[in-house]
N, C-alpha and C. Protein backbone atom coordinates (compact mmCIF):
# COMPACT_ATOMS: atom_id res chain seq x y z
N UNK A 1 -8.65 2.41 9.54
CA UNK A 1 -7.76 1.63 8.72
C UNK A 1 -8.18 1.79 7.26
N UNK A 2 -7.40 1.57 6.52
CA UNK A 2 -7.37 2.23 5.13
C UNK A 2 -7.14 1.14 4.06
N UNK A 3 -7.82 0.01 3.40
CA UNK A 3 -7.02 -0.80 3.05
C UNK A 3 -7.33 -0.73 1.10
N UNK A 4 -5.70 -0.69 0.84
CA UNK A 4 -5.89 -0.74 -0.73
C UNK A 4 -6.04 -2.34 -1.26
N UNK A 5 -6.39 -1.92 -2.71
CA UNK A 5 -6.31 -2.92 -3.64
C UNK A 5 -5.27 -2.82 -4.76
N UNK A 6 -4.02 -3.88 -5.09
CA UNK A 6 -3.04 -3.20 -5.71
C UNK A 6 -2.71 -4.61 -6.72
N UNK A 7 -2.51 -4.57 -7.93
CA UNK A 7 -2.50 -4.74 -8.99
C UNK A 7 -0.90 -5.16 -9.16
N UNK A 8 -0.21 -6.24 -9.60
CA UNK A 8 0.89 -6.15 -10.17
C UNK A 8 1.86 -6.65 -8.93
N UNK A 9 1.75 -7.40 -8.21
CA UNK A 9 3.22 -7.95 -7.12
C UNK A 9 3.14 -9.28 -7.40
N UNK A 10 4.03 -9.42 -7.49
CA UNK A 10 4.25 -11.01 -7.76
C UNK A 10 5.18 -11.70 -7.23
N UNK A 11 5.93 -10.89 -5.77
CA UNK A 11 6.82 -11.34 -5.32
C UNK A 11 7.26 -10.92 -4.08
N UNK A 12 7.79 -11.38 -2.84
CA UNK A 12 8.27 -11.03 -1.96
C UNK A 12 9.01 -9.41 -1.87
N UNK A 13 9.73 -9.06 -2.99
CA UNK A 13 10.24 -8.06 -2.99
C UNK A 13 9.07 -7.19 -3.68
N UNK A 14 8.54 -7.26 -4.23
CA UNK A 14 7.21 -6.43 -4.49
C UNK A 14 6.17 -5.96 -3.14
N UNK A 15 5.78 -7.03 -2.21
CA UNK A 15 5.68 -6.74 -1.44
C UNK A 15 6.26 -6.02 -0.55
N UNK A 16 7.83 -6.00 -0.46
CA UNK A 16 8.38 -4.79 0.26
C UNK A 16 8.71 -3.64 -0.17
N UNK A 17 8.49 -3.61 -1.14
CA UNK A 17 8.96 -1.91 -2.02
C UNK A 17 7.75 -1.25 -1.81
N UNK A 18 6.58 -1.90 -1.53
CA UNK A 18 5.09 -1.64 -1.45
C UNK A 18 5.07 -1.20 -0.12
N UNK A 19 5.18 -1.86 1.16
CA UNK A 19 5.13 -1.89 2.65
C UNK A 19 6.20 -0.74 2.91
N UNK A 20 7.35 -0.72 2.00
CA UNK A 20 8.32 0.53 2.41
C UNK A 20 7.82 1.81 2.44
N UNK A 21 7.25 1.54 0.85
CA UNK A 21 6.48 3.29 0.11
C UNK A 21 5.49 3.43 1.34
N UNK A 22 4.48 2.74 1.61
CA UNK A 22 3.19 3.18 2.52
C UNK A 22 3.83 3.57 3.90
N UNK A 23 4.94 2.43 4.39
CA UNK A 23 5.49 3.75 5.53
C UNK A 23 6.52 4.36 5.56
N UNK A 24 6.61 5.05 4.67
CA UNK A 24 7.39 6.37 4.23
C UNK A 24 6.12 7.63 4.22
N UNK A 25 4.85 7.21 3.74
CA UNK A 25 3.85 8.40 3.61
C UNK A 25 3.57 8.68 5.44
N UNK A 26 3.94 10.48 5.11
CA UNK A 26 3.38 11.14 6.47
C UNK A 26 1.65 10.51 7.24
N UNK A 27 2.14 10.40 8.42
CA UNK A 27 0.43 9.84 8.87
C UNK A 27 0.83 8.49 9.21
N UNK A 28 1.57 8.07 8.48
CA UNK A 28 0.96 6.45 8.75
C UNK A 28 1.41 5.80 10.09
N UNK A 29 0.94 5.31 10.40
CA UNK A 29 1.38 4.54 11.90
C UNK A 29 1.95 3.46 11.99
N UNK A 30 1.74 2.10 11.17
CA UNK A 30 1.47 1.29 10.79
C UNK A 30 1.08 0.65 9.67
N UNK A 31 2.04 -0.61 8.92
CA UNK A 31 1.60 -0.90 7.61
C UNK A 31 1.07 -2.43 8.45
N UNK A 32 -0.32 -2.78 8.48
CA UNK A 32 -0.98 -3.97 8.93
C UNK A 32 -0.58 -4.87 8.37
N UNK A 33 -0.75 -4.85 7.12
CA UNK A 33 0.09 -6.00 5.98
C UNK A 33 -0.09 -5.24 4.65
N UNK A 34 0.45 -6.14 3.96
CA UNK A 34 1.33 -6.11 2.51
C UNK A 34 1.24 -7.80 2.14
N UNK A 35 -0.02 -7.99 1.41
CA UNK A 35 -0.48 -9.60 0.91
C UNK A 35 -0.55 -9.29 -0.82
N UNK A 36 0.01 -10.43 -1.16
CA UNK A 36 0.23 -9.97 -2.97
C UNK A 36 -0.34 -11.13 -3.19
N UNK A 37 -0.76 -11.94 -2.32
CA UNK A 37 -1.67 -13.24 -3.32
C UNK A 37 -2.95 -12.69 -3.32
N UNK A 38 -3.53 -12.04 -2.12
CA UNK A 38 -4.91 -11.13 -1.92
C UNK A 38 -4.95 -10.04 -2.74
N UNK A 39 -3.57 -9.33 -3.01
CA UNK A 39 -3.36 -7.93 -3.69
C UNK A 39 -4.07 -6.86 -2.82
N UNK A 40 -4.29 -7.19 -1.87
CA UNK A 40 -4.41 -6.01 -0.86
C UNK A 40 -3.16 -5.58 -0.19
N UNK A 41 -3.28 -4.12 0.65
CA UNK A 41 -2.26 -3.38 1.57
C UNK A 41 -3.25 -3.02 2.42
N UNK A 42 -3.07 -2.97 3.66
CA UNK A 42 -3.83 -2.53 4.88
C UNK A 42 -2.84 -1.68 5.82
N UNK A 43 -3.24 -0.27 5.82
CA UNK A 43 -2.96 0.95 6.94
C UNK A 43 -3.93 1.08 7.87
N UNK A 44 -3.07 1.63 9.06
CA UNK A 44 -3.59 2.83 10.04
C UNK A 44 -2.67 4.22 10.07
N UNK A 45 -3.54 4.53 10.55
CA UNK A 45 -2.67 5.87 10.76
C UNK A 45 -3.85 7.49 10.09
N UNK A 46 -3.44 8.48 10.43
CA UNK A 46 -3.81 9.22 9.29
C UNK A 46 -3.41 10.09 8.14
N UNK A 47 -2.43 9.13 7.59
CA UNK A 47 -2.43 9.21 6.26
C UNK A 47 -3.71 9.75 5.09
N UNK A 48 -3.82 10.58 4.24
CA UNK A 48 -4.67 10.17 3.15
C UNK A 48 -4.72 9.13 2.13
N UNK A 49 -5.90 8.51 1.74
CA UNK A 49 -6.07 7.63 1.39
C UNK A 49 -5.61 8.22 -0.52
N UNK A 50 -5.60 9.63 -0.75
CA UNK A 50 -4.62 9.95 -2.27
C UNK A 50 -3.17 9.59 -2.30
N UNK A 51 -2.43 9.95 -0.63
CA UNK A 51 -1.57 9.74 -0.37
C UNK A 51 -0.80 8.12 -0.70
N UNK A 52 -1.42 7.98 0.09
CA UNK A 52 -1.18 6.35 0.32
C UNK A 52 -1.11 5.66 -1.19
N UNK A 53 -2.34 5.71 -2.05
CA UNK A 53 -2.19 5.26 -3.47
C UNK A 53 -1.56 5.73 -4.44
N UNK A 54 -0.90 7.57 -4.26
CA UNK A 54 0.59 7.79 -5.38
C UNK A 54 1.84 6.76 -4.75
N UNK A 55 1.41 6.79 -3.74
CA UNK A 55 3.02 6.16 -3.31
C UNK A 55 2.69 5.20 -3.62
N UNK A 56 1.93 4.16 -3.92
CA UNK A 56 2.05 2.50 -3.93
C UNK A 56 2.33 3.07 -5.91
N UNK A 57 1.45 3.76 -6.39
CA UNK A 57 1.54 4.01 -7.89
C UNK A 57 2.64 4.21 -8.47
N UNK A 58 3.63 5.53 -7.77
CA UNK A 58 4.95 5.93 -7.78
C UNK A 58 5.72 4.54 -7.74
N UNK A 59 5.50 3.25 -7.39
CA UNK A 59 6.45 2.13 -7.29
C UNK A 59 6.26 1.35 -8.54
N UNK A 60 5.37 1.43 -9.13
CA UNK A 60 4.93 1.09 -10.64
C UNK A 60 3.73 -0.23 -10.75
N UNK A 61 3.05 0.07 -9.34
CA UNK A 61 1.83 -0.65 -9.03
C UNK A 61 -0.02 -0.34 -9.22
N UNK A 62 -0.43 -0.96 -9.92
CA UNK A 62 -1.69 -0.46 -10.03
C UNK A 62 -2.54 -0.33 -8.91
N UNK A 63 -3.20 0.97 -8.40
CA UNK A 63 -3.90 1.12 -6.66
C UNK A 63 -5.25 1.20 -6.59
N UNK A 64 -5.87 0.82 -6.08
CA UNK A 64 -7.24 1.93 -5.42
C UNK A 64 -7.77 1.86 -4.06
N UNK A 65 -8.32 2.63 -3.34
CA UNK A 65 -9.04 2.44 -2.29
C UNK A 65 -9.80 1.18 -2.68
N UNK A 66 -9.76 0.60 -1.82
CA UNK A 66 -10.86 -0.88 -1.73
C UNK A 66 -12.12 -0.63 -1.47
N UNK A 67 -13.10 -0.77 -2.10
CA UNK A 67 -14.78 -0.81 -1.48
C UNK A 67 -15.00 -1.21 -0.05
């Protein structure tokens, strides 16, 4: 599981433009969640983890792999 840290949702629909993009990327299996008060996203699948963060970026969200 793959979980980002993402910058900038502030809303229900932020959260889904977010959960859409991550499963749209090849690999993924599963979007676990999409939490914008935590500002995390949690995958499975095997997706890349570059992958996974243009697409949340491409939506006009700040990303990174989480520690």
């Amino acid at each position: 599981m793959i979980t980002l840290t993402i910058s900038g949702m502030t809303c229900g629909h932020c959260e889904a433009a977010v959960e859409k993009a991550l499963a749209q990327v090849p690999g993924v299996v599963n979007v676990v969640s999409v939490d914008r008060n935590a500002g995390q996203a949690m995958v499975e699948g095997t997706a890349s983890a570059e992958d996974l963060v243009k697409a949340v970026a491409d939506e006009g969200y700040e990303v990174e792999v989480a520690a």
